[in-house]
N, C-alpha and C. Protein backbone atom coordinates (compact mmCIF):
# COMPACT_ATOMS: atom_id res chain seq x y z
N UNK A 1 110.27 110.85 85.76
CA UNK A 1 110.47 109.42 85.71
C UNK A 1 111.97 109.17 85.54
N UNK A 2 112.53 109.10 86.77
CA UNK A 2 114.07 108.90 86.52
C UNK A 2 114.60 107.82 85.65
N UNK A 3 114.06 106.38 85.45
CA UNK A 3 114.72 105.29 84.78
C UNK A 3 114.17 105.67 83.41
N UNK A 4 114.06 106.73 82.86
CA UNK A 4 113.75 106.97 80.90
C UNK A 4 115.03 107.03 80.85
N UNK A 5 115.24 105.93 79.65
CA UNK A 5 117.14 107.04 79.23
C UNK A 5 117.24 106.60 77.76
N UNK A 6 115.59 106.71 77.11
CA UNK A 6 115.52 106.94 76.04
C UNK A 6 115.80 107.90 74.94
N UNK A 7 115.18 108.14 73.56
CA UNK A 7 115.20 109.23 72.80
C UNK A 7 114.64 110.60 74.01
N UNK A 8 115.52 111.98 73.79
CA UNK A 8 114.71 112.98 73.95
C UNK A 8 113.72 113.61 73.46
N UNK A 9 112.68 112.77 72.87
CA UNK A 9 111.40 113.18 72.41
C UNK A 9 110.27 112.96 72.78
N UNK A 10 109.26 113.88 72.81
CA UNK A 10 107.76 113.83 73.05
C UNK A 10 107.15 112.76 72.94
N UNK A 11 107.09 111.82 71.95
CA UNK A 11 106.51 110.45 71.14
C UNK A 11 107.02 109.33 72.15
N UNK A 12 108.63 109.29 71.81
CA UNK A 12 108.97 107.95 72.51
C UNK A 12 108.33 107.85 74.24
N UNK A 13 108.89 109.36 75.00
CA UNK A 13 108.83 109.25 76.17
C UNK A 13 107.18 109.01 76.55
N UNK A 14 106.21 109.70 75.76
CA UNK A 14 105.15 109.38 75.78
C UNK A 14 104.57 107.76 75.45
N UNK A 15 105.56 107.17 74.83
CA UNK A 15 105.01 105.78 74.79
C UNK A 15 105.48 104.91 75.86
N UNK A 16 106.66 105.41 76.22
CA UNK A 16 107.60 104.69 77.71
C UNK A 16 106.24 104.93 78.68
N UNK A 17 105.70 106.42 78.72
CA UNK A 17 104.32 106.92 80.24
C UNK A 17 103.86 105.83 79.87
N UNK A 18 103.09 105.47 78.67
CA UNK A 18 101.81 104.43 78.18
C UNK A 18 102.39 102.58 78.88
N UNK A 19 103.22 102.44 78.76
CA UNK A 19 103.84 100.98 79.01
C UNK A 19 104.08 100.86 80.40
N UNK A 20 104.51 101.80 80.32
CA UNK A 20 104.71 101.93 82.34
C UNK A 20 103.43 102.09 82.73
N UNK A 21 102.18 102.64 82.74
CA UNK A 21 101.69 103.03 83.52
C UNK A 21 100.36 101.65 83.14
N UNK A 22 100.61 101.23 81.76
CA UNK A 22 100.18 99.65 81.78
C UNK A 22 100.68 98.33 82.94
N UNK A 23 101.54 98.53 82.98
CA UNK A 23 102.51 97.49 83.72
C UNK A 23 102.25 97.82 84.78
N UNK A 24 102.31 98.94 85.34
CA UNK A 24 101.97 99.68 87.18
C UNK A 24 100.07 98.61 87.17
N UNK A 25 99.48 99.26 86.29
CA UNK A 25 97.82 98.74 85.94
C UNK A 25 97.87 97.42 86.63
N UNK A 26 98.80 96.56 85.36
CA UNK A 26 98.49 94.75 85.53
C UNK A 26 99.26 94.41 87.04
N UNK A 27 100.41 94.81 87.52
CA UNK A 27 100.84 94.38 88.93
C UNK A 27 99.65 94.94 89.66
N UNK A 28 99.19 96.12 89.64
CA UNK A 28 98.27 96.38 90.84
C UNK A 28 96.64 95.36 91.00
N UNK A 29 96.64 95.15 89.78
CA UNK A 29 95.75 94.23 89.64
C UNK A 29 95.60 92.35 90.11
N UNK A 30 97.30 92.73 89.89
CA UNK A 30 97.28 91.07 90.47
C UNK A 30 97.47 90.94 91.85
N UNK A 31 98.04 92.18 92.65
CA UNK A 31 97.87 92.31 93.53
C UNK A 31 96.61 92.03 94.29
N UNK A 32 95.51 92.67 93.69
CA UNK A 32 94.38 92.63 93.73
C UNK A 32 93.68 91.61 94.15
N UNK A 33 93.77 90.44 92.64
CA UNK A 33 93.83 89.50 92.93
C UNK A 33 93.68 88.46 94.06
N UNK A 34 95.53 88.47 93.80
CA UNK A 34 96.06 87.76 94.92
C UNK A 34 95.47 88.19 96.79
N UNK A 35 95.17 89.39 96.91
CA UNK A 35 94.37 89.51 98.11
C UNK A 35 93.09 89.21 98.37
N UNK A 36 92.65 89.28 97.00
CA UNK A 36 91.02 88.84 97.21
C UNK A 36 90.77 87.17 97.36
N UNK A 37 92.02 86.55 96.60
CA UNK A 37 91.95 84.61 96.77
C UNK A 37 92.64 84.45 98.03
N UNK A 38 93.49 85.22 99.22
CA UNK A 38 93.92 85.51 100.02
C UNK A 38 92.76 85.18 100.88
N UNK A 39 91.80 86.33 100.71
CA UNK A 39 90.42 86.53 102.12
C UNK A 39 89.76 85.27 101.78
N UNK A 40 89.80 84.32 100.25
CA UNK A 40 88.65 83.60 100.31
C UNK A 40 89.29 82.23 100.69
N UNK A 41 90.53 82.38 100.93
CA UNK A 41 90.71 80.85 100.91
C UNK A 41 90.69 79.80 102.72
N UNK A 42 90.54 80.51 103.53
CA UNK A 42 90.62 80.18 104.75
C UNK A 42 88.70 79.84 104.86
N UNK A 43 88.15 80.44 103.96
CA UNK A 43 86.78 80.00 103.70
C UNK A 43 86.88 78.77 102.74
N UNK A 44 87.54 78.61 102.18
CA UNK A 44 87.75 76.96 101.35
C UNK A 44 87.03 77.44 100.19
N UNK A 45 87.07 78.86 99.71
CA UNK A 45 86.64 79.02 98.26
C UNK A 45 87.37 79.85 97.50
N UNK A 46 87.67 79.98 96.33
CA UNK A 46 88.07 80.25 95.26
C UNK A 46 87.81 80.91 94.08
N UNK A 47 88.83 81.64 93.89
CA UNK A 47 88.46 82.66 92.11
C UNK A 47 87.80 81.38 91.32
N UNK A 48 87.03 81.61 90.44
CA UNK A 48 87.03 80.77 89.40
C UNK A 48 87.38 81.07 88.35
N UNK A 49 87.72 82.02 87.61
CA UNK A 49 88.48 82.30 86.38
C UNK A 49 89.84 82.91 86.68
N UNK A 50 90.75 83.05 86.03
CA UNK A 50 91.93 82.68 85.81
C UNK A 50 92.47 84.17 86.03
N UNK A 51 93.68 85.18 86.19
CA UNK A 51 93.35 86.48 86.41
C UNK A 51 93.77 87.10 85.09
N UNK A 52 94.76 85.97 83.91
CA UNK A 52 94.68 86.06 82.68
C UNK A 52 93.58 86.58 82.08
N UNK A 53 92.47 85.55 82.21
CA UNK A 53 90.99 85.81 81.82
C UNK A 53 90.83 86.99 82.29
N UNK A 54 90.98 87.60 83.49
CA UNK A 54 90.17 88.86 84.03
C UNK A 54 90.61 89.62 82.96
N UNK A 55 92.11 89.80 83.45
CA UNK A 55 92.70 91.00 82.51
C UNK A 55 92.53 90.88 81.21
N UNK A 56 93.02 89.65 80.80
CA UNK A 56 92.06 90.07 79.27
C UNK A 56 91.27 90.66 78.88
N UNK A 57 90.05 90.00 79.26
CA UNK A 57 88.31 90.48 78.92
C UNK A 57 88.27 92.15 79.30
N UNK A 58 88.67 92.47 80.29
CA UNK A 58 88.99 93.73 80.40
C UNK A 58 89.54 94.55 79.60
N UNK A 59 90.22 94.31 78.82
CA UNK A 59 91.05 95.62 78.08
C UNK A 59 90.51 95.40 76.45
N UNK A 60 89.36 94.30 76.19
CA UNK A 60 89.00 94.26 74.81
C UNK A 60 87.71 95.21 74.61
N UNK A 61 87.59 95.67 74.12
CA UNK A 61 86.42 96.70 73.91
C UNK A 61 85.18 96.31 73.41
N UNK A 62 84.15 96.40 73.86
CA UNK A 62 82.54 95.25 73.84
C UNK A 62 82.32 96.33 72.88
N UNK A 63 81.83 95.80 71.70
CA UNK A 63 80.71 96.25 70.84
C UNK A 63 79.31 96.18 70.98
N UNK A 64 78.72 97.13 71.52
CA UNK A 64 77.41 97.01 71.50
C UNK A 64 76.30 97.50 70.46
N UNK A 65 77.12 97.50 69.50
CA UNK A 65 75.69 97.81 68.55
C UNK A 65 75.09 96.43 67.88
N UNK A 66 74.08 96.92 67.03
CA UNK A 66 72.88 95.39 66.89
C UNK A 66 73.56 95.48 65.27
N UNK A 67 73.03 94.14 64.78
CA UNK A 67 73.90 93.59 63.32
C UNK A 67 73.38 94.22 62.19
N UNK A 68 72.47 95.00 62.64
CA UNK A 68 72.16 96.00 61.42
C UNK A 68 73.04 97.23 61.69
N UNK A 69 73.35 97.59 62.38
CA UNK A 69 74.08 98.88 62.53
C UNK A 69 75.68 98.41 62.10
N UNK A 70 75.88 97.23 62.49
CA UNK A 70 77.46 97.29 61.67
C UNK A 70 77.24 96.61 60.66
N UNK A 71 76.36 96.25 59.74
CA UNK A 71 75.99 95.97 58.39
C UNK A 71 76.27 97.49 57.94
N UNK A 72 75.42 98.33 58.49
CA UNK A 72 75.05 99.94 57.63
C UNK A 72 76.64 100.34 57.76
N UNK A 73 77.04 100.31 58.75
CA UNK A 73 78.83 100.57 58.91
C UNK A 73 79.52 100.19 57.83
N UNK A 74 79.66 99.34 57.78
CA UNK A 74 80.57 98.52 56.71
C UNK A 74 79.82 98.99 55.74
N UNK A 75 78.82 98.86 55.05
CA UNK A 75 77.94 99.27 53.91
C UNK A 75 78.72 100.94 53.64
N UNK A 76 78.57 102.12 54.72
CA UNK A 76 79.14 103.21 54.57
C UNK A 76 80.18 103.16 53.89
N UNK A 77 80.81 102.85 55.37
CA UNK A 77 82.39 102.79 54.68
C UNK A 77 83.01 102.08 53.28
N UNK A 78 82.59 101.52 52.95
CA UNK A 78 82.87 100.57 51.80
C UNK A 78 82.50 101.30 50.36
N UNK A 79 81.54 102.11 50.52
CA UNK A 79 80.97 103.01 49.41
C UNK A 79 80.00 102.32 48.60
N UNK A 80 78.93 101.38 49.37
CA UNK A 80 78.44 100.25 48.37
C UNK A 80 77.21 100.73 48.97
N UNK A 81 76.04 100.75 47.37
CA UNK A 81 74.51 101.00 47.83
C UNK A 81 74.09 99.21 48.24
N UNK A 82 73.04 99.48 48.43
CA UNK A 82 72.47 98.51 48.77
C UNK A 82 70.91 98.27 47.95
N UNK A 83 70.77 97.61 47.25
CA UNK A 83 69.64 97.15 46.29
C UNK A 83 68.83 96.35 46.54
């Protein structure tokens, strides 16, 4: 990666890969995007959510367990019986 001209260390340069290769992610995505509202618009239709929204919802992590299982979670972790 020629443009690093950070610290010479493992950590930093490894966090420069992580940011860059985020940023490569979100342009290719809007790219994306932008080609897919591209094909639809000569049809007179349209994204309906925002590509903010896309990418957002995307990178938050869905919890799927049921409300007893992160009751018992928290209950664990916390060190508390339950009576």
């Amino acid at each position: 990666m020629g443009e690093y001209a950070g610290v010479k260390r493992a950590r930093p340069f490894l966090r420069y890969c992580q940011a860059r290769h985020e940023r490569e992610d979100e342009e290719r995505s809007w790219r994306v995007y932008m080609s897919d509202q591209a094909a639809l618009t000569p049809q007179h239709k349209f994204i309906k959510q925002p590509w903010r929204e896309i990418v957002g919802s995307a990178r938050k992590p869905v919890d799927r367990r049921t409300a007893e299982e992160i009751v018992a979670d928290v209950v664990k972790a916390g060190g508390l019986e339950v009576v």
